[in-house]
Protein backbone atom coordinates (compact mmCIF):
# COMPACT_ATOMS: atom_id res chain seq x y z
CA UNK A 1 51.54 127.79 39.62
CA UNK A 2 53.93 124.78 38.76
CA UNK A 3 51.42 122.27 37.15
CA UNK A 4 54.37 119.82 35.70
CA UNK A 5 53.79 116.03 36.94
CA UNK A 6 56.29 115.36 39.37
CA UNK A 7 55.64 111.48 40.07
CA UNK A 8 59.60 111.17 38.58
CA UNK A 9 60.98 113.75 40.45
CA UNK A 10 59.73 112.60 43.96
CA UNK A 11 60.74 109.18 43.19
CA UNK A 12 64.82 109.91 41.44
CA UNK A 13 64.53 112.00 44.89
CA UNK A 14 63.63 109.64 47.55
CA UNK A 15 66.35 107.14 45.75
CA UNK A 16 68.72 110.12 46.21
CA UNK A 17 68.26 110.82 49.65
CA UNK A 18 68.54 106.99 50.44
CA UNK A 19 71.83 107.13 49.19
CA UNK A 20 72.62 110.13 51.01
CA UNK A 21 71.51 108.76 54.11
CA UNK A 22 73.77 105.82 53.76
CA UNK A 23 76.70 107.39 54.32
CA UNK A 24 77.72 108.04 58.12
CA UNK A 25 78.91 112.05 57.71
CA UNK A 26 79.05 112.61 61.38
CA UNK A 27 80.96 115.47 62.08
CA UNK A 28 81.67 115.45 65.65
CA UNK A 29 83.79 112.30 65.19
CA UNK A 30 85.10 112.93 61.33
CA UNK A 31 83.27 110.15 60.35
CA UNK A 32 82.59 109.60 55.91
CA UNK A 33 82.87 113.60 55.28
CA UNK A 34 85.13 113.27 52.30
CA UNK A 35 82.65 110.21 50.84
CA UNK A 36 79.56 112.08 51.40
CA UNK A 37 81.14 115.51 50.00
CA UNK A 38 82.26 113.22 46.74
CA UNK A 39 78.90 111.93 46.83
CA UNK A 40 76.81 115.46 46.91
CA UNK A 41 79.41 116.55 44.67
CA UNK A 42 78.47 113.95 41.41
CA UNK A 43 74.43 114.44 41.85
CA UNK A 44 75.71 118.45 41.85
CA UNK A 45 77.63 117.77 38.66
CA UNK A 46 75.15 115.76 37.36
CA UNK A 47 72.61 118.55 37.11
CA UNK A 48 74.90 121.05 35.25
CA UNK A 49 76.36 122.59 38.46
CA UNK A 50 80.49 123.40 38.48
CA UNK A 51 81.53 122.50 42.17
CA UNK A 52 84.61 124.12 43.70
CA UNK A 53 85.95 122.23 46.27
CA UNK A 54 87.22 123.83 49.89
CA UNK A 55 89.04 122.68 52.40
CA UNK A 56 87.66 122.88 56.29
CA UNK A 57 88.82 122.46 59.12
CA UNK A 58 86.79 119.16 59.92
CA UNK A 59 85.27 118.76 56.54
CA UNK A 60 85.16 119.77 52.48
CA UNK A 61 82.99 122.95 51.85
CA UNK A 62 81.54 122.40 48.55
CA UNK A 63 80.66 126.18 46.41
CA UNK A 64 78.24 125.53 43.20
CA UNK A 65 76.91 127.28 40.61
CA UNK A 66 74.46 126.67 37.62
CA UNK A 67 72.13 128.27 34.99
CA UNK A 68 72.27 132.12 34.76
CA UNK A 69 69.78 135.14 34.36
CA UNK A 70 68.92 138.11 36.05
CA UNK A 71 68.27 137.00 39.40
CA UNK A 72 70.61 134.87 41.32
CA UNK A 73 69.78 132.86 44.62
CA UNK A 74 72.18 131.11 47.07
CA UNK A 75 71.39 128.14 48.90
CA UNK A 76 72.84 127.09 51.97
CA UNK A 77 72.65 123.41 53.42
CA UNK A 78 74.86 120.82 55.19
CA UNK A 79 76.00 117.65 54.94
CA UNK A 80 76.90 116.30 58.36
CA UNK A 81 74.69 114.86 61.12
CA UNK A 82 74.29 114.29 64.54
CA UNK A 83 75.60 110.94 66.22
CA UNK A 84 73.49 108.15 65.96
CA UNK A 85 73.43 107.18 69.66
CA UNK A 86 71.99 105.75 71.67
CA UNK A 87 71.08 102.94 68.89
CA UNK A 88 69.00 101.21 71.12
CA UNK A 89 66.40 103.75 70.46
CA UNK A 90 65.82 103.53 66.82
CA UNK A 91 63.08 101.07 65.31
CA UNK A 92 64.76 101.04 62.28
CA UNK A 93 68.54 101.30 61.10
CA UNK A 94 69.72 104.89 61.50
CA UNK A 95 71.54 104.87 58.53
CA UNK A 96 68.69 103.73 56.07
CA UNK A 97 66.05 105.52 55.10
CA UNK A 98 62.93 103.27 55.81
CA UNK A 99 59.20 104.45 55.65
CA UNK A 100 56.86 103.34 58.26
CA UNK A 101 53.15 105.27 58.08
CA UNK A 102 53.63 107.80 55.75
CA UNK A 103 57.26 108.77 57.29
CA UNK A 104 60.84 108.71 56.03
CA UNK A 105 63.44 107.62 58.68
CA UNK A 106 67.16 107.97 59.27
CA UNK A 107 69.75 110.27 60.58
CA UNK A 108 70.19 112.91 58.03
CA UNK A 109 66.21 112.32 56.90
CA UNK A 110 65.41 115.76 58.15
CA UNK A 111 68.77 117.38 58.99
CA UNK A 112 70.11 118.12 56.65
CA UNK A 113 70.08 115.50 53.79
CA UNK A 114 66.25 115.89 52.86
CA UNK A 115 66.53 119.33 52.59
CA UNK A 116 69.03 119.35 50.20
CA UNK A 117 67.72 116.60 48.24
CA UNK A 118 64.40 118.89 48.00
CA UNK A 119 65.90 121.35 46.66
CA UNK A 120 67.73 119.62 44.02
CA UNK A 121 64.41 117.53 43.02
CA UNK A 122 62.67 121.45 42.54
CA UNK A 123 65.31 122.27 40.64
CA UNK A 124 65.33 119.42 38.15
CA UNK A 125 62.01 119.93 38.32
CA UNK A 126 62.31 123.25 37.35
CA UNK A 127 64.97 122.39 33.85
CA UNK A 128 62.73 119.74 32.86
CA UNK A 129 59.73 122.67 32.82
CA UNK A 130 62.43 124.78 30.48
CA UNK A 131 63.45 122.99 28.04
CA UNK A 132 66.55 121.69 30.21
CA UNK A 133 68.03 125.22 31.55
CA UNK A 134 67.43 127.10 34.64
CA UNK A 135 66.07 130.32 33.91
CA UNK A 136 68.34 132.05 36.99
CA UNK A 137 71.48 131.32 38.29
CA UNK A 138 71.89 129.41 41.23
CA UNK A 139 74.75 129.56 43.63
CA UNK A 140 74.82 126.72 46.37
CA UNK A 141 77.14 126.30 49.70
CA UNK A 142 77.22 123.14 51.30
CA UNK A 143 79.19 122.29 54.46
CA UNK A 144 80.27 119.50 56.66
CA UNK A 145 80.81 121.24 59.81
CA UNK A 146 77.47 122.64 60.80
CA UNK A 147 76.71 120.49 63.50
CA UNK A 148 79.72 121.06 64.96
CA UNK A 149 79.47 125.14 64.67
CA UNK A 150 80.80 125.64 61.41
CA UNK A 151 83.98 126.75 62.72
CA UNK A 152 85.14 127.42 58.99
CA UNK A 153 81.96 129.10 57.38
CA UNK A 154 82.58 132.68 58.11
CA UNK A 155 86.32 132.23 56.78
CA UNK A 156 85.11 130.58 53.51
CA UNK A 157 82.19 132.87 53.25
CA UNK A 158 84.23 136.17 53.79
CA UNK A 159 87.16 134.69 51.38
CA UNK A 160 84.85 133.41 48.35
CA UNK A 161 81.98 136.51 48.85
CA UNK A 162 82.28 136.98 45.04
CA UNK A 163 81.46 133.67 43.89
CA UNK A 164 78.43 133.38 46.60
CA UNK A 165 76.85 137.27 46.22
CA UNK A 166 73.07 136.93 45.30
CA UNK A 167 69.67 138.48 45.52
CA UNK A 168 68.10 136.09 48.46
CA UNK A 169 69.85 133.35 50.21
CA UNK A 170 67.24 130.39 51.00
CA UNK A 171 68.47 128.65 54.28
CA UNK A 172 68.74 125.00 55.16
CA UNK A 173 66.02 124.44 57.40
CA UNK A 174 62.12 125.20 58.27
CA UNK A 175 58.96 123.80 59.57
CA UNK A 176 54.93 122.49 58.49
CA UNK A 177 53.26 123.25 61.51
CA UNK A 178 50.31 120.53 63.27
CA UNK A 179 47.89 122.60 61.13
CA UNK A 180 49.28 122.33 58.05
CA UNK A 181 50.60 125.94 58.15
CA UNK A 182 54.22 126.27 56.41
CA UNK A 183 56.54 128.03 59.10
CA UNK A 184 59.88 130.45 57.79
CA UNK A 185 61.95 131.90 59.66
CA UNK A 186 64.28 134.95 58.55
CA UNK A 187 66.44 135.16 61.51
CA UNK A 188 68.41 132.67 64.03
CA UNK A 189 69.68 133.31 67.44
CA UNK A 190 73.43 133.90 68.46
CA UNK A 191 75.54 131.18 70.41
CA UNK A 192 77.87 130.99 73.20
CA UNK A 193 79.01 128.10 74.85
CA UNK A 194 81.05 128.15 78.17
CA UNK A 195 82.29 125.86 80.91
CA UNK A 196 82.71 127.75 84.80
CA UNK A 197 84.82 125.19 86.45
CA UNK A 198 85.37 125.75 90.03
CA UNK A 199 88.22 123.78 92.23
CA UNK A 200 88.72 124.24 96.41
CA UNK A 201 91.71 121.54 96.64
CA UNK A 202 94.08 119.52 94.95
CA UNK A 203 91.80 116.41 95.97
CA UNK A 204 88.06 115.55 97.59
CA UNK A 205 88.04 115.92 101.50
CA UNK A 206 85.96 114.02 104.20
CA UNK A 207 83.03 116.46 104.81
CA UNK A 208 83.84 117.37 108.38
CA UNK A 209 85.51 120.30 106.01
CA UNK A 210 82.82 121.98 104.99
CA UNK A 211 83.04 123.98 108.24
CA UNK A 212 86.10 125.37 106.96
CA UNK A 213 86.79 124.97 103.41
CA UNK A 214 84.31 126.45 100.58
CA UNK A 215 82.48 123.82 98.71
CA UNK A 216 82.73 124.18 94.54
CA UNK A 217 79.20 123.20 94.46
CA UNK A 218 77.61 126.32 96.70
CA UNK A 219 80.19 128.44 94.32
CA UNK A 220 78.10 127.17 91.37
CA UNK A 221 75.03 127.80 92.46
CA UNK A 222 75.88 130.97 93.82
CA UNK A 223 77.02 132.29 90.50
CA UNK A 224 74.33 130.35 88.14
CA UNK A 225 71.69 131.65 90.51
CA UNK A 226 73.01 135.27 90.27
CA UNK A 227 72.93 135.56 86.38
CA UNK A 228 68.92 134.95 85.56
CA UNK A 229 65.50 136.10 87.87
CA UNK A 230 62.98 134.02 88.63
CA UNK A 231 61.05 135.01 85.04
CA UNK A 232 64.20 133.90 83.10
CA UNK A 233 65.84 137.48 82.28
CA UNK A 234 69.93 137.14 82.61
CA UNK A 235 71.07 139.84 85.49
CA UNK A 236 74.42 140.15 84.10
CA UNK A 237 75.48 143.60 84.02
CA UNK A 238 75.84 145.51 80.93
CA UNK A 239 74.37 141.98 79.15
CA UNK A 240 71.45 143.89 77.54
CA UNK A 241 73.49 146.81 76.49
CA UNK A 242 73.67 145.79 72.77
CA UNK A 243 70.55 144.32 71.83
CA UNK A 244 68.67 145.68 68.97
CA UNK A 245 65.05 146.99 69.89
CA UNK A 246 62.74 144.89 67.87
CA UNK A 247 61.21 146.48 64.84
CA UNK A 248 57.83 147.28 63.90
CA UNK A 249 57.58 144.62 61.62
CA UNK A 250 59.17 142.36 64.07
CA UNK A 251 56.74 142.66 66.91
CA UNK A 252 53.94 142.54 64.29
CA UNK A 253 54.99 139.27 62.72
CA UNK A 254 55.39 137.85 66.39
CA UNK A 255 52.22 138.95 66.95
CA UNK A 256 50.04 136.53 64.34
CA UNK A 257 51.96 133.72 65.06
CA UNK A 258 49.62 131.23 65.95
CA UNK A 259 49.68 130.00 69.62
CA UNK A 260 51.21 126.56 69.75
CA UNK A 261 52.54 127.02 72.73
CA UNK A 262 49.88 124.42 74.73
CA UNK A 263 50.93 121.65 71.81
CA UNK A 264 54.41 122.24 72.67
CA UNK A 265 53.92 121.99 76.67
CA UNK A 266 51.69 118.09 75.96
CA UNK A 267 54.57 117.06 73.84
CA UNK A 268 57.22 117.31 76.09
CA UNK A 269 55.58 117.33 79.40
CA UNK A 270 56.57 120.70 80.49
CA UNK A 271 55.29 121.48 83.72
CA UNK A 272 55.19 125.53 82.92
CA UNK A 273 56.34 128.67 81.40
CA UNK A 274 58.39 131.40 82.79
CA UNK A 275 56.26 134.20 83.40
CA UNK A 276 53.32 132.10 82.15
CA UNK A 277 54.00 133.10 78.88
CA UNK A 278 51.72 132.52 75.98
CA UNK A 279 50.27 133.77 72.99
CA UNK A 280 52.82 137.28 71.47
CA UNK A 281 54.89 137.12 74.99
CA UNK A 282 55.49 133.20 74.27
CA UNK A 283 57.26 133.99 70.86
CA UNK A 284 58.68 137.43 71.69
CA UNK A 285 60.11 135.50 74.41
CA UNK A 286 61.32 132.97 71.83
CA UNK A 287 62.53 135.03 69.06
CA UNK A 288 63.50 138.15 69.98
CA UNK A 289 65.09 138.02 73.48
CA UNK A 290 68.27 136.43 74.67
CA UNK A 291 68.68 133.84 77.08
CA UNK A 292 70.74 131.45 79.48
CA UNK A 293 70.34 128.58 79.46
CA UNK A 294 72.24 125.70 81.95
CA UNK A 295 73.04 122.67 80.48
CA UNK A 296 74.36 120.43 82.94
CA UNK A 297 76.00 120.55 86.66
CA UNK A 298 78.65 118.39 87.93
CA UNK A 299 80.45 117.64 90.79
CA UNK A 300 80.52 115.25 93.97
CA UNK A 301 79.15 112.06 94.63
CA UNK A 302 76.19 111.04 92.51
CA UNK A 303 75.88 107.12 92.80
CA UNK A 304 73.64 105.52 95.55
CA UNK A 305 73.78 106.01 99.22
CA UNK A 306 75.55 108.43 100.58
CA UNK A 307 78.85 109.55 100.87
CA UNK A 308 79.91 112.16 103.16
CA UNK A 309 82.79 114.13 100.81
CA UNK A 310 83.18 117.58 99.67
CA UNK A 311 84.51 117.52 96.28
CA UNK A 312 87.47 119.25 94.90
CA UNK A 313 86.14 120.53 91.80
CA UNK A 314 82.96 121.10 90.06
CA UNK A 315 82.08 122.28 86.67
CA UNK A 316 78.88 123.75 84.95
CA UNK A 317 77.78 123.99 81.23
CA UNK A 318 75.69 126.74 79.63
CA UNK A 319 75.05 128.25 76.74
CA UNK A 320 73.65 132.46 75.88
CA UNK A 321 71.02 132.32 72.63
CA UNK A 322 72.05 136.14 71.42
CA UNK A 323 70.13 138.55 69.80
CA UNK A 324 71.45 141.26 67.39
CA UNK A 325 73.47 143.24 68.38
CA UNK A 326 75.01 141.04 71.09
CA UNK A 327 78.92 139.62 70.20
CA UNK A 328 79.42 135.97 71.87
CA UNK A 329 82.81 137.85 72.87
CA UNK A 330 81.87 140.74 74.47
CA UNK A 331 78.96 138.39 77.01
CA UNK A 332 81.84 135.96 77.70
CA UNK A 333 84.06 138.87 79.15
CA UNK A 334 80.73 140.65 80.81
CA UNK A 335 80.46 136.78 82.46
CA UNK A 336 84.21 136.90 84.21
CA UNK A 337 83.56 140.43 84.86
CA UNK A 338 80.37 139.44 86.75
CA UNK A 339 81.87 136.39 88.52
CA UNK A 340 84.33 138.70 89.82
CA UNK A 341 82.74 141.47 90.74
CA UNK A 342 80.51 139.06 92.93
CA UNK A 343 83.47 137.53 94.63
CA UNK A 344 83.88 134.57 92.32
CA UNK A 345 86.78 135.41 90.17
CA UNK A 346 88.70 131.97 90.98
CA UNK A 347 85.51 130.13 88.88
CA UNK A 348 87.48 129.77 85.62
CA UNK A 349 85.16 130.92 82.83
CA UNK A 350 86.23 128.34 79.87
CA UNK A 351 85.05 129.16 76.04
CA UNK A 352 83.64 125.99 74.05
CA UNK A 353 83.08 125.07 70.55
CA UNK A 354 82.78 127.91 67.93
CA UNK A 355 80.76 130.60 69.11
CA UNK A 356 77.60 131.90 66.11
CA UNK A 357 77.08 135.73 65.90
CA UNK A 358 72.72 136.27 65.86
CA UNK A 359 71.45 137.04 62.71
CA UNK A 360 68.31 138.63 61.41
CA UNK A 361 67.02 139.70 57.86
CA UNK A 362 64.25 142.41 57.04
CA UNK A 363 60.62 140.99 57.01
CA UNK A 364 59.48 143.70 54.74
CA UNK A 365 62.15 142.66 51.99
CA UNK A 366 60.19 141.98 48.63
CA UNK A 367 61.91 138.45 48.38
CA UNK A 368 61.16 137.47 51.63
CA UNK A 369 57.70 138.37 51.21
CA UNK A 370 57.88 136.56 47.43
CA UNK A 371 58.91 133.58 49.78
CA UNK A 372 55.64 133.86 51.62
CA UNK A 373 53.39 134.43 49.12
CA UNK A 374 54.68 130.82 47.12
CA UNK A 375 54.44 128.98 50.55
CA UNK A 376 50.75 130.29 50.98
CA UNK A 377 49.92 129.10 47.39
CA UNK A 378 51.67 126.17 47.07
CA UNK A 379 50.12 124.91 50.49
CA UNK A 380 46.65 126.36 50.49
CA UNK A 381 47.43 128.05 54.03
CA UNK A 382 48.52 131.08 55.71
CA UNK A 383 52.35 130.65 56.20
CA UNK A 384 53.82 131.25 60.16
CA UNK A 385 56.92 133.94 59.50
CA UNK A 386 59.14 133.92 62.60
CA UNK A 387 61.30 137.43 62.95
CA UNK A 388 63.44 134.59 64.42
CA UNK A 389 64.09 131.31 65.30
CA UNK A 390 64.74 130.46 68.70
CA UNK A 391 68.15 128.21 68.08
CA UNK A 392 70.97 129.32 66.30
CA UNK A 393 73.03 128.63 62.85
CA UNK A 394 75.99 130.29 60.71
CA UNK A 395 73.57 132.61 59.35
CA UNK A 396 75.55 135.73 60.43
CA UNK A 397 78.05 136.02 57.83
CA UNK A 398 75.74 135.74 55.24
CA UNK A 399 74.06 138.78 56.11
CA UNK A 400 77.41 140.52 56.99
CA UNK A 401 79.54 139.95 54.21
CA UNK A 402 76.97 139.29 51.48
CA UNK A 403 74.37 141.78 52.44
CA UNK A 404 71.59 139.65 51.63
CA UNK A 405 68.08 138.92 53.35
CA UNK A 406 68.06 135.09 54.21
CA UNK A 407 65.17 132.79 54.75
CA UNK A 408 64.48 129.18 56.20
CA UNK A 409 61.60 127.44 54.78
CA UNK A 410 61.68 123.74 55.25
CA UNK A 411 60.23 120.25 55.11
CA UNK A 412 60.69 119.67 58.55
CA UNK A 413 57.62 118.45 61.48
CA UNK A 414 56.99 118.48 65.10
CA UNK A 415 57.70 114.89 65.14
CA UNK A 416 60.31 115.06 63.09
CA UNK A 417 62.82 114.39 66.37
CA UNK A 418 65.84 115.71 64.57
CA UNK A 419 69.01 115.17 66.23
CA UNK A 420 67.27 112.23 68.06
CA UNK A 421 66.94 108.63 67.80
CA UNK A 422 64.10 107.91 64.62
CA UNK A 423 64.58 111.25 62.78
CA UNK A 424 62.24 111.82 60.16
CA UNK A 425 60.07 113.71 57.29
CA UNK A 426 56.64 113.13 56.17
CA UNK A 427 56.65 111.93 52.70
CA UNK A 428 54.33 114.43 52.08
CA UNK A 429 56.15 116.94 53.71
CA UNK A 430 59.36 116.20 51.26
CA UNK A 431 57.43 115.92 47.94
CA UNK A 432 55.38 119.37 49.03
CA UNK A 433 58.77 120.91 49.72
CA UNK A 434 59.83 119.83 46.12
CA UNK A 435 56.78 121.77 44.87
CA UNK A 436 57.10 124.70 46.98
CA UNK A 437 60.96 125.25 45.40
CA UNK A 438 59.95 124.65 41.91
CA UNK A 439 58.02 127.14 42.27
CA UNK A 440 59.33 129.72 44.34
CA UNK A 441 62.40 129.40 41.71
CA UNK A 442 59.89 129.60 39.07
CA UNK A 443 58.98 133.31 40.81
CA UNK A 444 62.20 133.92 41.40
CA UNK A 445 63.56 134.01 37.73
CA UNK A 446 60.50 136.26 37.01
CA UNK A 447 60.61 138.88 39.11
């Protein structure tokens, strides 16, 4: 085990991420990207790493490498972040890192800025254990467009394949569980957004109307309501055509997950589960089927009273969590096909944001299974490996052009209300994460 005092490292660390959090990288309105890419780039360069710079099409994708050896890891990690709003949320500043009870705050604290920073403290950590070199090489992608989809990851990864090949890519995010239990994940869930807009006139009419005109609302419903059952499963046809059948090793792993399902429902306030689901069926649910999801439905009069109209247009959001072998593509054309064939094919189907392919490595790997084995040590608990994730991420190319198992393991809680007002980490959580990489890089070089 890594027995080195790390008092300095957790401290230079927290100062870095401080610094980090400072700066305003949010993506979705091009805010600081440049600045904060200049910034990761000098602690980068500070540590021995040579950083090629790459241009995106919202933000600089920075490609590093140090140290060198047999084995050779990637990391991946991001430095954008969610908006800020609403401000009137946060108890503290979002854009500096304040502790209250044992917790770091600020946007970025979890997401992605302390994960990074984590991983640069294990790896100082690491030099300072060897006489100032790492004993591997170490090969490290970080974006500024994740939180916007990444629309230029799978370009830059598929262009630049032979400066990022390795044996094991670690990914940018992961979990400690209530019980103390570290949580990685070796897959993530596709992504497709869309819009179904639906219009009946070039301009709201007096109700009277609806005896004769079509309302865009009831065409809404009646195609939203024709695309899941009642136990959540999308009706679409052909939509189930592609997905993989789980593996062995897959429906195992789902199967000793431990049930947190009840936590999850007292959090939130969730009235129920579709189907009831708990227990294996709760995270098979999660990880290894697909799913719709509706964001949002719009249309009409919404403000007080009444007001007898029939609107002119209405439009729905929703998003499909894939599964492999499912393209975003190929469901968005099964979608128009469906609206059509049910006598809906004037509901425009429109495609949003950058659409994620579903990704999902090999739990019997050796490395994954070296990543387990360092979490259960370096936390004195029995780690929670997810086939999957339930959200989605750029992991795809990765695993397509690189041809390399990938793993999130994090520093991330429950509480940790990431992409909300008050983000945050545990302190304990971060330092422990610092540990757990010095360590698992300590393996890693060895085996």
């Amino acid at each position: 085990m890594f027995t080195s005092d790390l008092s300095e490292t957790f401290e230079r660390a927290r100062r870095d991420l401080a610094d980090l959090v400072k700066l305003q990288s949010v993506s979705a309105q091009g805010r600081q990207l440049p600045e904060t890419a200049d910034a990761v780039t000098v602690l980068l360069e500070a540590e021995g790493f040579t950083v090629k710079r790459y241009e995106g099409q919202v933000a600089p994708v920075l490609i590093a490498e140090a140290g060198q050896g047999a084995r050779t890891v990637l990391l991946y990690n991001h430095y954008d972040v969610q908006p800020e709003t609403p401000l009137e949320l946060w108890d503290s500043p979002p854009f500096e890192l304040t502790e209250r009870a044992g917790r770091l705050y600020g946007r970025g604290a979890s997401d992605d800025k302390g994960e990074l920073i984590s991983r640069l403290g294990a790896l100082r950590a690491l030099k300072a254990s060897c006489d100032g070199e790492l004993p591997f090489r170490v090969r490290w992608l970080i974006e500024g467009e994740e939180e916007i989809g990444s629309p230029s990851l799978a370009r830059i990864v598929r262009e630049h394949a032979d400066e990022l090949r390795a044996d094991f890519c670690w990914w940018e995010f992961g979990t400690i569980d209530p019980a103390g239990r570290p949580v990685l994940y070796a897959g993530l869930k596709g992504i497709l957004c869309l819009e179904l807009r639906a219009r009946v006139a070039q301009s709201d009419l007096h109700s009277q109307f609806g005896a004769v005109v079509d309302n865009p609302l009831y065409q809404l419903a009646r195609a939203l309501s024709s695309m899941r059952d009642e136990q959540g499963r999308v009706t679409i046809e052909g939509f189930h055509d592609d997905v993989r059948p789980a593996s062995e090793a897959d429906l195992g792993a789902v199967s000793r997950i431990p049930d947190e399902s009840s936590a999850l429902q007292e959090t939130y306030g969730i009235t129920g589960f579709l189907g009831n689901a708990s227990g294996a069926e709760f995270y098979r649910r999660l990880a290894l089927e697909p799913v719709l999801n509706i964001n949002g439905v719009h249309g009409g009069y919404g403000d007080a009273g009444s007001k007898t109209v029939l609107p002119a247009t209405a439009f729905a959001k929703l998003d499909f969590r894939l599964v492999p072998d499912q393209s975003p593509s190929r469901v968005a054309q099964l979608v128009r096909e469906h609206l059509a064939r049910i006598g809906l094919a004037d509901v425009e189907v429109v495609e949003l944001e950058s659409h994620e392919e579903p990704a999902r490595s090999d739990l019997t790997h050796p490395l994954v299974q070296l990543a387990v084995a360092t979490a259960r040590d370096v936390y004195g608990a029995e780690p929670v490996l997810h086939p999957s994730s339930g959200g989605s991420g750029p992991m795809h190319p990765f695993i397509e052009y690189l041809g390399m198992p990938v793993v999130a393991m994090g520093i991330g809680n429950l509480g940790g209300r990431v992409h909300a007002p008050n983000e945050n980490i545990r302190l304990e959580d971060f330092q422990n994460g610092i540990r757990f990489g010095a360590e698992f890089f300590r393996r890693l070089a060895q085996y």
